[in-house]
N, C-alpha and C. Protein backbone atom coordinates (compact mmCIF):
# COMPACT_ATOMS: atom_id res chain seq x y z
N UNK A 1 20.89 2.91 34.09
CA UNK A 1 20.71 3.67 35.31
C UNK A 1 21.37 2.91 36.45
N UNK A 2 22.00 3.70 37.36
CA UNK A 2 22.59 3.22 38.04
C UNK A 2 21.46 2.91 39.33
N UNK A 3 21.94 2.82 41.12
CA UNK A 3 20.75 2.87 41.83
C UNK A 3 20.64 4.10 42.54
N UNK A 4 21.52 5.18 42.22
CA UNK A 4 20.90 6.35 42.38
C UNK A 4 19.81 6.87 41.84
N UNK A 5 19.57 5.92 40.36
CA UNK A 5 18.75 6.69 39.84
C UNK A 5 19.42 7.74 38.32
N UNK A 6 20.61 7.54 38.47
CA UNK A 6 21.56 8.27 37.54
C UNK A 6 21.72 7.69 36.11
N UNK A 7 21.89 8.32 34.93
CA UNK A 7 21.99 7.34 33.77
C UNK A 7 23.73 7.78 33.82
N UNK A 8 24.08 6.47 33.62
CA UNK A 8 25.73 6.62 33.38
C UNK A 8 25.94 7.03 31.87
N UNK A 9 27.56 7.72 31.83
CA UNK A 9 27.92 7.67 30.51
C UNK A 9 28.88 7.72 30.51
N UNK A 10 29.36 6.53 29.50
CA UNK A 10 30.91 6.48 28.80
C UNK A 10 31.35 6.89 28.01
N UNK A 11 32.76 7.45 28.04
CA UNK A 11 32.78 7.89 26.89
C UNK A 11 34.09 7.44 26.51
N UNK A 12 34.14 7.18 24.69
CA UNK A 12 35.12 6.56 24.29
C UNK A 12 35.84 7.45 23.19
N UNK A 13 37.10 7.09 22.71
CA UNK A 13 37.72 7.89 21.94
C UNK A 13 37.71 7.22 20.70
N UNK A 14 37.92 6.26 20.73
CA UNK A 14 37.27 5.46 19.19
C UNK A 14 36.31 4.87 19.16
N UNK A 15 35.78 4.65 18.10
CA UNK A 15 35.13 3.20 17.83
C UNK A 15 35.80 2.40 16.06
N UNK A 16 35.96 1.08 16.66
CA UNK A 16 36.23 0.43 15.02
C UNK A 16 35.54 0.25 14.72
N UNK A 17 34.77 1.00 13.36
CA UNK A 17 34.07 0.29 12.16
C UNK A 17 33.95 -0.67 11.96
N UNK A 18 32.55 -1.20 11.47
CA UNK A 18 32.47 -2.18 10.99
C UNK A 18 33.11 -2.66 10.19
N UNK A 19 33.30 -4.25 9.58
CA UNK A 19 33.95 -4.01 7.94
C UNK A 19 33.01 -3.97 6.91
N UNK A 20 33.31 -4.00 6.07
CA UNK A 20 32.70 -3.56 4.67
C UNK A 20 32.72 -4.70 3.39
N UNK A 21 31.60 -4.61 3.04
CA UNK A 21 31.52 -5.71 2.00
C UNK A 21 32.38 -5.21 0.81
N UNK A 22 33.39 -6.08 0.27
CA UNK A 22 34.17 -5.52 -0.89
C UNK A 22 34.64 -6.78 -1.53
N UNK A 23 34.82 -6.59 -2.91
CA UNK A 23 35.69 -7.61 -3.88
C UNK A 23 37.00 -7.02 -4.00
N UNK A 24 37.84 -7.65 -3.65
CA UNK A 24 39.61 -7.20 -3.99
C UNK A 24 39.81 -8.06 -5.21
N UNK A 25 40.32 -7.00 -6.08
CA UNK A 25 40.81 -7.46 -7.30
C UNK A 25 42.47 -6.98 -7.35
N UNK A 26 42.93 -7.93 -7.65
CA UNK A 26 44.32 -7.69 -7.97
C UNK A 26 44.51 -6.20 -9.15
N UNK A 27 45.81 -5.76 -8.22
CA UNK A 27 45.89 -4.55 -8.91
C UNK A 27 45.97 -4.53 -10.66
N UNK A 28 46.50 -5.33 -11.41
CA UNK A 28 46.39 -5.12 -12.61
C UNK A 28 45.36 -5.62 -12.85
N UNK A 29 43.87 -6.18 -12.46
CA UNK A 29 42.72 -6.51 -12.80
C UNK A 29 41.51 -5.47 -12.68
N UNK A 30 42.73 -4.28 -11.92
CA UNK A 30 41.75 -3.47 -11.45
C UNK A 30 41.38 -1.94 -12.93
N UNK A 31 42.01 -2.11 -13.59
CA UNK A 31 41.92 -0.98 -14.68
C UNK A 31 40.81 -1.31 -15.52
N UNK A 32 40.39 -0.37 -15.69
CA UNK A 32 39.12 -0.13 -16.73
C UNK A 32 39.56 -0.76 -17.93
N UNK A 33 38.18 -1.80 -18.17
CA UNK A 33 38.10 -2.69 -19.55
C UNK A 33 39.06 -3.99 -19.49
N UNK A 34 39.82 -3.98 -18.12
CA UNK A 34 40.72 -5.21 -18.05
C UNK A 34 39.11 -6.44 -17.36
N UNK A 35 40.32 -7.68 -18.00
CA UNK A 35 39.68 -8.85 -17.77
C UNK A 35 39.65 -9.11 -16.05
N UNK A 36 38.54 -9.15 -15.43
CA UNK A 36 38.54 -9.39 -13.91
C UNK A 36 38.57 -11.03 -13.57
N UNK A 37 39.25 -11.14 -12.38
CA UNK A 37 38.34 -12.79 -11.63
C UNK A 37 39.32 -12.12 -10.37
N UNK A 38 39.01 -13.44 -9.50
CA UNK A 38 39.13 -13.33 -8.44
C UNK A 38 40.34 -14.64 -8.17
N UNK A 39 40.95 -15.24 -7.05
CA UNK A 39 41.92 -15.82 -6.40
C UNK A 39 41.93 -17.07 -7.74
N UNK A 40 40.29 -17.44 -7.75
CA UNK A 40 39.85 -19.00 -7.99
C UNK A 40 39.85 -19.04 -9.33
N UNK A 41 40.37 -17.68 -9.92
CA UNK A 41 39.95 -17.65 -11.68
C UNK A 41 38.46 -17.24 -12.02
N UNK A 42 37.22 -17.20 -10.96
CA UNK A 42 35.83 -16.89 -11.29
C UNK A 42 35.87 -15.62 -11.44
N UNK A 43 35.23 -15.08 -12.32
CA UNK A 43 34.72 -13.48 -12.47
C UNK A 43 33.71 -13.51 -11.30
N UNK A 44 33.82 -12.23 -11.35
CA UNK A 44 32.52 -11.95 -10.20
C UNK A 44 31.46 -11.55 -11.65
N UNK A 45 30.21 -11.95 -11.14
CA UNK A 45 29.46 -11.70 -11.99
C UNK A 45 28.39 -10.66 -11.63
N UNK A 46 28.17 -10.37 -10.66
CA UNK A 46 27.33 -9.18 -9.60
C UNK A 46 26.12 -9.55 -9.95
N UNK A 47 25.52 -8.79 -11.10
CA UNK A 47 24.06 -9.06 -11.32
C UNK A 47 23.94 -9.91 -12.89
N UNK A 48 24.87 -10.14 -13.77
CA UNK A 48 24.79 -11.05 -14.33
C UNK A 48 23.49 -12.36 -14.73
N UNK A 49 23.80 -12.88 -13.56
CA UNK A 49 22.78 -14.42 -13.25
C UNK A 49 21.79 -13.82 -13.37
N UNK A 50 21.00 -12.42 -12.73
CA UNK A 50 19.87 -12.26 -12.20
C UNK A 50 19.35 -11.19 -13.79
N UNK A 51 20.05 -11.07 -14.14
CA UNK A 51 19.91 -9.85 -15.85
C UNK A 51 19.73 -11.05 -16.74
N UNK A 52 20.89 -12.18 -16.68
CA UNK A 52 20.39 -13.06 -18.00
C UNK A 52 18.87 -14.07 -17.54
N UNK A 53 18.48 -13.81 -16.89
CA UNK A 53 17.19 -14.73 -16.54
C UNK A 53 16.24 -14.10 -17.21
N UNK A 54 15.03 -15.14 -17.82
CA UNK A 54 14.15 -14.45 -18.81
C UNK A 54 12.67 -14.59 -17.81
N UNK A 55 12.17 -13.74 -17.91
CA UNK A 55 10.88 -13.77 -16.99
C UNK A 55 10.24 -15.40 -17.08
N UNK A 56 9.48 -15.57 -15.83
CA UNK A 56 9.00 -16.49 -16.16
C UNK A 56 7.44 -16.52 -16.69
N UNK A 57 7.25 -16.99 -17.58
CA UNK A 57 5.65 -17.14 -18.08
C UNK A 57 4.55 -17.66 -17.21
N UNK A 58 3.52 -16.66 -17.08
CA UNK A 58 2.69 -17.15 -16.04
C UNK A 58 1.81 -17.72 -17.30
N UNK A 59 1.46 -19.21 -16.70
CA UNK A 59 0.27 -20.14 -17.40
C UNK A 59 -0.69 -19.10 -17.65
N UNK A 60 -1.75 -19.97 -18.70
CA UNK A 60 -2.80 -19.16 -19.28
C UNK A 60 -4.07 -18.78 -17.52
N UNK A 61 -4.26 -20.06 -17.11
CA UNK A 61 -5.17 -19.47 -16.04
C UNK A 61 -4.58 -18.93 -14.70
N UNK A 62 -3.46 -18.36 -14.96
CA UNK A 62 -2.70 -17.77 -13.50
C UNK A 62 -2.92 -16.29 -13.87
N UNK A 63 -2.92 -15.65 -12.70
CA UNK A 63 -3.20 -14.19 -12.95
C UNK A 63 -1.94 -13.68 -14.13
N UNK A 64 -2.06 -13.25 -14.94
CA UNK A 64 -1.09 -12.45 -15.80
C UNK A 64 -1.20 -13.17 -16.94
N UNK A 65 -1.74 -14.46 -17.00
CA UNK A 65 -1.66 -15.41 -18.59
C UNK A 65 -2.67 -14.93 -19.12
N UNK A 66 -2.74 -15.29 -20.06
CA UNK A 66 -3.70 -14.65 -21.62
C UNK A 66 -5.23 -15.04 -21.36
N UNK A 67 -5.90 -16.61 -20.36
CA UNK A 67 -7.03 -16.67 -20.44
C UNK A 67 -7.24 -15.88 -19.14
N UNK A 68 -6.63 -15.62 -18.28
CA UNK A 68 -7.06 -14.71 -16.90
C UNK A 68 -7.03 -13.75 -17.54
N UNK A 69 -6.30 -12.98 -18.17
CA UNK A 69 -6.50 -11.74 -18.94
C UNK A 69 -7.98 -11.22 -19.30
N UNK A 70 -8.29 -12.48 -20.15
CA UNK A 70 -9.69 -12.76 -21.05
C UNK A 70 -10.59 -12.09 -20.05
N UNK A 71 -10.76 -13.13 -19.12
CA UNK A 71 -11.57 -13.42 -18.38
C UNK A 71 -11.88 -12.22 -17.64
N UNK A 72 -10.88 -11.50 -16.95
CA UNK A 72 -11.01 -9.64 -16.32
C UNK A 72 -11.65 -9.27 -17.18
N UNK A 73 -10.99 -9.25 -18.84
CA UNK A 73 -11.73 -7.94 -19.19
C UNK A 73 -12.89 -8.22 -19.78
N UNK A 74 -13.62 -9.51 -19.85
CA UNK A 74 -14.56 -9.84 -19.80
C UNK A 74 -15.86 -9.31 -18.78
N UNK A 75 -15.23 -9.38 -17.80
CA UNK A 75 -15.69 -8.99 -16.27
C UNK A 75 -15.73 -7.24 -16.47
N UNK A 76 -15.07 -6.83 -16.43
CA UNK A 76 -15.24 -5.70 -16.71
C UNK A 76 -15.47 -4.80 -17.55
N UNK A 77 -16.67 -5.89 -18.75
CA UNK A 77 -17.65 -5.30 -19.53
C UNK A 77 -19.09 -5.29 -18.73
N UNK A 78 -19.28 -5.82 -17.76
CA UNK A 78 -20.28 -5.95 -17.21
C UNK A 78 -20.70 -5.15 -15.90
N UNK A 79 -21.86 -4.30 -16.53
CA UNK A 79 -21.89 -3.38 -15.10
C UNK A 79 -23.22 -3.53 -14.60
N UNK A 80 -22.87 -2.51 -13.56
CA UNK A 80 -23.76 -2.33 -12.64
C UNK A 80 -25.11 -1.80 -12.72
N UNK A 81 -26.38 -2.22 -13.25
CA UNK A 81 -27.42 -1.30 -13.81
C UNK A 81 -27.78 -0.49 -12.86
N UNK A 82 -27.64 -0.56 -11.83
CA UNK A 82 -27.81 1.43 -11.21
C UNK A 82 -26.71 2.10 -10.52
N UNK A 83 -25.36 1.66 -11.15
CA UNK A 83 -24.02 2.45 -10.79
C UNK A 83 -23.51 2.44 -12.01
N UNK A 84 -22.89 2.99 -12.56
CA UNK A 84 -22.38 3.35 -13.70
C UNK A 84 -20.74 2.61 -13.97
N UNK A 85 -20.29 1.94 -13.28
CA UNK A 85 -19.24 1.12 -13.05
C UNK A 85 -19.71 -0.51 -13.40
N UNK A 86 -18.35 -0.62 -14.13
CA UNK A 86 -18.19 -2.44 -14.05
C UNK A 86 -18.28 -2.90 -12.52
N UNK A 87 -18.72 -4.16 -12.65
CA UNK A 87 -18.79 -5.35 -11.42
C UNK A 87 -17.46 -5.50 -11.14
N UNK A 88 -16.06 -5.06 -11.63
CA UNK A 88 -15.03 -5.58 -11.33
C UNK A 88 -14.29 -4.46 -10.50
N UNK A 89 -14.01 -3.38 -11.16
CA UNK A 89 -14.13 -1.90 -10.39
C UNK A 89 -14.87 -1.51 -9.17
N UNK A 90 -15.87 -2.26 -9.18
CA UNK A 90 -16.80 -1.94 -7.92
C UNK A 90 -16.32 -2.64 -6.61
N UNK A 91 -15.77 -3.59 -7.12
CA UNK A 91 -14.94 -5.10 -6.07
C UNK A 91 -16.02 -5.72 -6.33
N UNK A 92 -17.18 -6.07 -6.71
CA UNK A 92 -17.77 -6.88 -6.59
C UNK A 92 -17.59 -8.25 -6.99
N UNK A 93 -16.45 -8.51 -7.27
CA UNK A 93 -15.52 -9.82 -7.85
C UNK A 93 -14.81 -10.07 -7.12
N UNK A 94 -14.93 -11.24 -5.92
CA UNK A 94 -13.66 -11.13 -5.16
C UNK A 94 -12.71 -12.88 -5.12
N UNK A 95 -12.88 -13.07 -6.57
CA UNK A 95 -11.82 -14.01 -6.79
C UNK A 95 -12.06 -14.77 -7.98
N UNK A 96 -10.96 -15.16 -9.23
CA UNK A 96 -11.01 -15.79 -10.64
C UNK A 96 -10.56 -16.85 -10.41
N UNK A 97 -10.49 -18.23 -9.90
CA UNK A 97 -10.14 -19.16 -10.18
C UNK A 97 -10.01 -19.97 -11.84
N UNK A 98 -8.97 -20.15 -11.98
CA UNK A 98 -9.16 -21.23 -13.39
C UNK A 98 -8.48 -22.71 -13.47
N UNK A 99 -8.88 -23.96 -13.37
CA UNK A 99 -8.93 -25.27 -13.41
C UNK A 99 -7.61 -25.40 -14.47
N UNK A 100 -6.84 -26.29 -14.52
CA UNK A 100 -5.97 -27.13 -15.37
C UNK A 100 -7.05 -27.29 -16.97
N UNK A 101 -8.11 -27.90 -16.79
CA UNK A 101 -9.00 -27.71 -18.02
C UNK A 101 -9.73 -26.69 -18.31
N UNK A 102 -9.74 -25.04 -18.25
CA UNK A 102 -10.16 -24.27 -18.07
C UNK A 102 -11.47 -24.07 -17.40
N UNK A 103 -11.52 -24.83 -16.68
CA UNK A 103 -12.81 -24.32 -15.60
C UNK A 103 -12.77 -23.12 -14.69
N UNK A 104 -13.71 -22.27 -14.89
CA UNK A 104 -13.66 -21.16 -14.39
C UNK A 104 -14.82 -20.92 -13.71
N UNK A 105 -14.12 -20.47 -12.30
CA UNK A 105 -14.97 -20.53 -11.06
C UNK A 105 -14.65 -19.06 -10.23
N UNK A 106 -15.90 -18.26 -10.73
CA UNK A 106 -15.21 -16.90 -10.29
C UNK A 106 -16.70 -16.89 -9.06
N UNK A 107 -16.06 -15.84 -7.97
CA UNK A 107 -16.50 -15.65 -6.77
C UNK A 107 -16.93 -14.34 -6.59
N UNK A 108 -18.31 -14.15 -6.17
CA UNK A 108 -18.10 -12.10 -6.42
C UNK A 108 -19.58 -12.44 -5.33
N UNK A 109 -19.96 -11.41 -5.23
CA UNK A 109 -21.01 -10.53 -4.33
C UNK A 109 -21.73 -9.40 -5.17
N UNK A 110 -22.85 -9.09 -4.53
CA UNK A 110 -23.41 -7.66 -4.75
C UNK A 110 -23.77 -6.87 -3.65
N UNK A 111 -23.78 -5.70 -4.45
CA UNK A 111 -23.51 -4.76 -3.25
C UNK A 111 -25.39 -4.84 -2.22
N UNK A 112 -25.79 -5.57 -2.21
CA UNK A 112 -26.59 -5.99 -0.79
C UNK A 112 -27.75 -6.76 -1.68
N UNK A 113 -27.96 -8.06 -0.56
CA UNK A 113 -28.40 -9.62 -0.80
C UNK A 113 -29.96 -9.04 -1.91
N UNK A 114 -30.58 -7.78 -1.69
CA UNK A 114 -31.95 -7.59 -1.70
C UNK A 114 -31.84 -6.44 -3.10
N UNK A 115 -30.55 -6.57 -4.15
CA UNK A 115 -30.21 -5.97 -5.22
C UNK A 115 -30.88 -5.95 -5.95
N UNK A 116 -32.00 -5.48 -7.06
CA UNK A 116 -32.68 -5.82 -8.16
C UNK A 116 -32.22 -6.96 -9.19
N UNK A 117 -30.83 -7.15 -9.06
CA UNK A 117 -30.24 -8.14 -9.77
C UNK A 117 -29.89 -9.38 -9.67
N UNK A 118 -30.21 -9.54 -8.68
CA UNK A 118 -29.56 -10.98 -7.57
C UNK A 118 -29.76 -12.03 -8.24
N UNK A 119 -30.61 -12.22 -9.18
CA UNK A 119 -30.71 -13.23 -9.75
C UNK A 119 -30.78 -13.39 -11.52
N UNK A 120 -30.16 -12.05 -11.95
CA UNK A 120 -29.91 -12.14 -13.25
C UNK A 120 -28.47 -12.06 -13.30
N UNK A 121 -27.90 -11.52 -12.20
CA UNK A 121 -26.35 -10.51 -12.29
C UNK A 121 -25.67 -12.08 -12.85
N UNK A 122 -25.53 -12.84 -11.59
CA UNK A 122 -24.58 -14.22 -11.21
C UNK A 122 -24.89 -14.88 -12.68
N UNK A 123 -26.11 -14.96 -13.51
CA UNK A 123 -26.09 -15.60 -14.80
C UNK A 123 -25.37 -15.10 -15.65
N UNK A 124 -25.79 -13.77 -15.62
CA UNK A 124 -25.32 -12.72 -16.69
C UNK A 124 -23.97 -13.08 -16.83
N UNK A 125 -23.06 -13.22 -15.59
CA UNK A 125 -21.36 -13.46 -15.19
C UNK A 125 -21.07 -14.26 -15.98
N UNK A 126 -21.82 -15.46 -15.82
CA UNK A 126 -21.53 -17.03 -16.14
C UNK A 126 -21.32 -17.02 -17.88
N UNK A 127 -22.67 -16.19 -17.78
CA UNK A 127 -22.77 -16.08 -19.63
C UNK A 127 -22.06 -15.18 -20.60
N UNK A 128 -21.21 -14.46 -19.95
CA UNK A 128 -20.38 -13.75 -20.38
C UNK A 128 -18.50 -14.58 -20.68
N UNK A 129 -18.70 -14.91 -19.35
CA UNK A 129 -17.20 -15.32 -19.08
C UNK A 129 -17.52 -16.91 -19.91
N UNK A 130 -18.41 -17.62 -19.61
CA UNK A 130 -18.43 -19.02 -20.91
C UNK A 130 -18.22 -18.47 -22.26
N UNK A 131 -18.11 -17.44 -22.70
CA UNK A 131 -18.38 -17.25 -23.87
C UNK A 131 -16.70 -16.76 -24.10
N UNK A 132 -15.98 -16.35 -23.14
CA UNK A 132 -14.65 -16.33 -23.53
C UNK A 132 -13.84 -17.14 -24.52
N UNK A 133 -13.60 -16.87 -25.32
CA UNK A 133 -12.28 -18.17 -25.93
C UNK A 133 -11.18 -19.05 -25.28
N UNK A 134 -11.22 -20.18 -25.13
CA UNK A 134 -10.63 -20.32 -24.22
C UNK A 134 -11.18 -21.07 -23.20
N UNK A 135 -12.19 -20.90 -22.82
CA UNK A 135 -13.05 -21.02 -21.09
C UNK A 135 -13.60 -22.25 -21.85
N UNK A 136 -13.63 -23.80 -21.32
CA UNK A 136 -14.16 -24.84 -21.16
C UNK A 136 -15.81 -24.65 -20.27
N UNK A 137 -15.61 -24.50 -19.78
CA UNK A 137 -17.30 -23.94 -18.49
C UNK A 137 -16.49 -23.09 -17.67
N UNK A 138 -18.02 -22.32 -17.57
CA UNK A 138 -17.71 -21.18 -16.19
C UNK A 138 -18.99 -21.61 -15.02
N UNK A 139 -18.64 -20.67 -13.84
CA UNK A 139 -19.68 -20.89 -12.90
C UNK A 139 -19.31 -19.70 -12.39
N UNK A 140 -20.53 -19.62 -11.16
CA UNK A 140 -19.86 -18.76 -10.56
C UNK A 140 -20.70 -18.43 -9.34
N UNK A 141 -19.98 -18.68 -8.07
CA UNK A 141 -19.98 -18.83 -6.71
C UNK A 141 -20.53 -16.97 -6.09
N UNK A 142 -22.25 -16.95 -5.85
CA UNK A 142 -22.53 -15.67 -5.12
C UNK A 142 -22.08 -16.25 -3.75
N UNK A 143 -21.89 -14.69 -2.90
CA UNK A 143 -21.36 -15.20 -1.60
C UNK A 143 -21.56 -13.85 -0.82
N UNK A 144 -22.47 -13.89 0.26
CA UNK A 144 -22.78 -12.65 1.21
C UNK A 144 -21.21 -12.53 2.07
N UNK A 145 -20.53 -13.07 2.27
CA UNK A 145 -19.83 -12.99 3.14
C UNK A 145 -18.36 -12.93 3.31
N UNK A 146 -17.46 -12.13 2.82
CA UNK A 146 -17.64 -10.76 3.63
C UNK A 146 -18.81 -9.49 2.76
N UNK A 147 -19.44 -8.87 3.78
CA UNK A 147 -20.37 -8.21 2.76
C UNK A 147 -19.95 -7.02 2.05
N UNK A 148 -20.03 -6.57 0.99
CA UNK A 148 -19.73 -5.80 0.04
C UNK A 148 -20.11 -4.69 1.00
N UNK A 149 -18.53 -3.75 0.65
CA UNK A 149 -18.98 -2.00 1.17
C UNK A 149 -17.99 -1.48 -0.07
N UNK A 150 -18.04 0.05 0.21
CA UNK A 150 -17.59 1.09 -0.73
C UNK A 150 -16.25 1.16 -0.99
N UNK A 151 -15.66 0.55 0.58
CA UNK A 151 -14.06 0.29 0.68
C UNK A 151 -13.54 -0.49 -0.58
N UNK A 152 -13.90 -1.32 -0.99
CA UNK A 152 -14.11 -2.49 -2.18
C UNK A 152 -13.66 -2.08 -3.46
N UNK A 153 -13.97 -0.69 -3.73
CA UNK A 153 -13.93 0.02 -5.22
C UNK A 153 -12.96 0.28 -5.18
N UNK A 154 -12.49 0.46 -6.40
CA UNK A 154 -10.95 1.03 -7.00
C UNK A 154 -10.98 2.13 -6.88
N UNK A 155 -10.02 2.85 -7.09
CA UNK A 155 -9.87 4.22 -7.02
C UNK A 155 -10.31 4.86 -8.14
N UNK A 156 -10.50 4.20 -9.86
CA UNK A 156 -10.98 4.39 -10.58
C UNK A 156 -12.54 4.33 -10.50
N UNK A 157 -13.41 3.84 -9.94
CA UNK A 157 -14.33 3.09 -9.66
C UNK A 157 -14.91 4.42 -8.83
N UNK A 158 -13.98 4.74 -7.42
CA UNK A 158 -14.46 5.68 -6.78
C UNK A 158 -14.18 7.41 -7.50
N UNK A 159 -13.52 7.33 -8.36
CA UNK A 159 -13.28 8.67 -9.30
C UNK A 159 -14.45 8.97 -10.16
N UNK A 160 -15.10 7.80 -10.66
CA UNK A 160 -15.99 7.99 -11.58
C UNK A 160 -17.52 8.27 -10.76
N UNK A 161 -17.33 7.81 -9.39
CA UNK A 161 -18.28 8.44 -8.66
C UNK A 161 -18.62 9.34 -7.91
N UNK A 162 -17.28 9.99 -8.40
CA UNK A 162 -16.80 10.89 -7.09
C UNK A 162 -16.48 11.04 -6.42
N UNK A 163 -16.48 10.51 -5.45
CA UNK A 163 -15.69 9.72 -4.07
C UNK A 163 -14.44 10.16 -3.85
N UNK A 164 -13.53 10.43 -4.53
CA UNK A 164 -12.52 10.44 -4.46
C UNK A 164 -12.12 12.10 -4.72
């Protein structure tokens, strides 16, 4: 704006383009099924590097290894005696830790401090998940805080209750 108050406008008859990301290959490198490289003799390899790489293996106690595996679906044999959902579905699990020596230190809540279960649930956990193959000791850390709400449940969790 100018100080009239006016918005100015220019106007132009070109604009130059940006440039453009490109590989120049010499014209006889350029035909289908011919051998490519570039100035330096290197092929371009595009995605190559990133195709021959083999996933990397997540350890047994990292989320995706075989004893974290265990250990979920361990967890999510165990339900809720007056909801019809696993403790894991519900969110009421809100973290699996596992130790270098398989110590397993899982963290969860119930859905409010004054539960009929409060003091069988957290054993029940312990005695389930020790019993994994695999699991050296378990424990397992109750914790009011943040307090368990409905937001928490899976969408599976909230399907089977309706909710959804």
């Amino acid at each position: 704006m100018n100080e009239t108050g006016k918005i100015e406008v220019e106007e132009v008859a070109s604009v130059t383009p940006p440039p453009k990301a490109r590989v120049d290959m010499a014209a006889e490198d350029a035909t289908v099924g011919a051998e490519r490289s570039d100035e330096t003799g290197r092929k371009p390899d595009y995605l190559d590097g990133f195709l021959s790489q083999k996933p990397v293996e997540a350890g047994a106690g990292e989320p995706g290894g075989d004893l974290y595996e265990s250990v979920l679906s361990a967890l999510k044999e165990i339900y809720d005696p007056e909801i019809p959902v696993n403790i894991y579905e519900l969110g009421l699990v809100y973290g699996v830790d596992i130790t270098g020596d398989a110590h397993v230190v899982v963290t969860m809540t119930l859905t409010t401090p004054h539960c009929p279960v409060a003091e069988s649930m957290p054993a029940e956990v312990e005695l389930r998940v020790g019993a994994v193959p695999g699991v050296g000791s378990a424990e397992v850390n109750l914790v009011w805080d943040p307090p368990w709400d409905p937001a928490k449940m899976s969408d599976e969790a909230k399907l089977e209750l309706g909710m959804l």
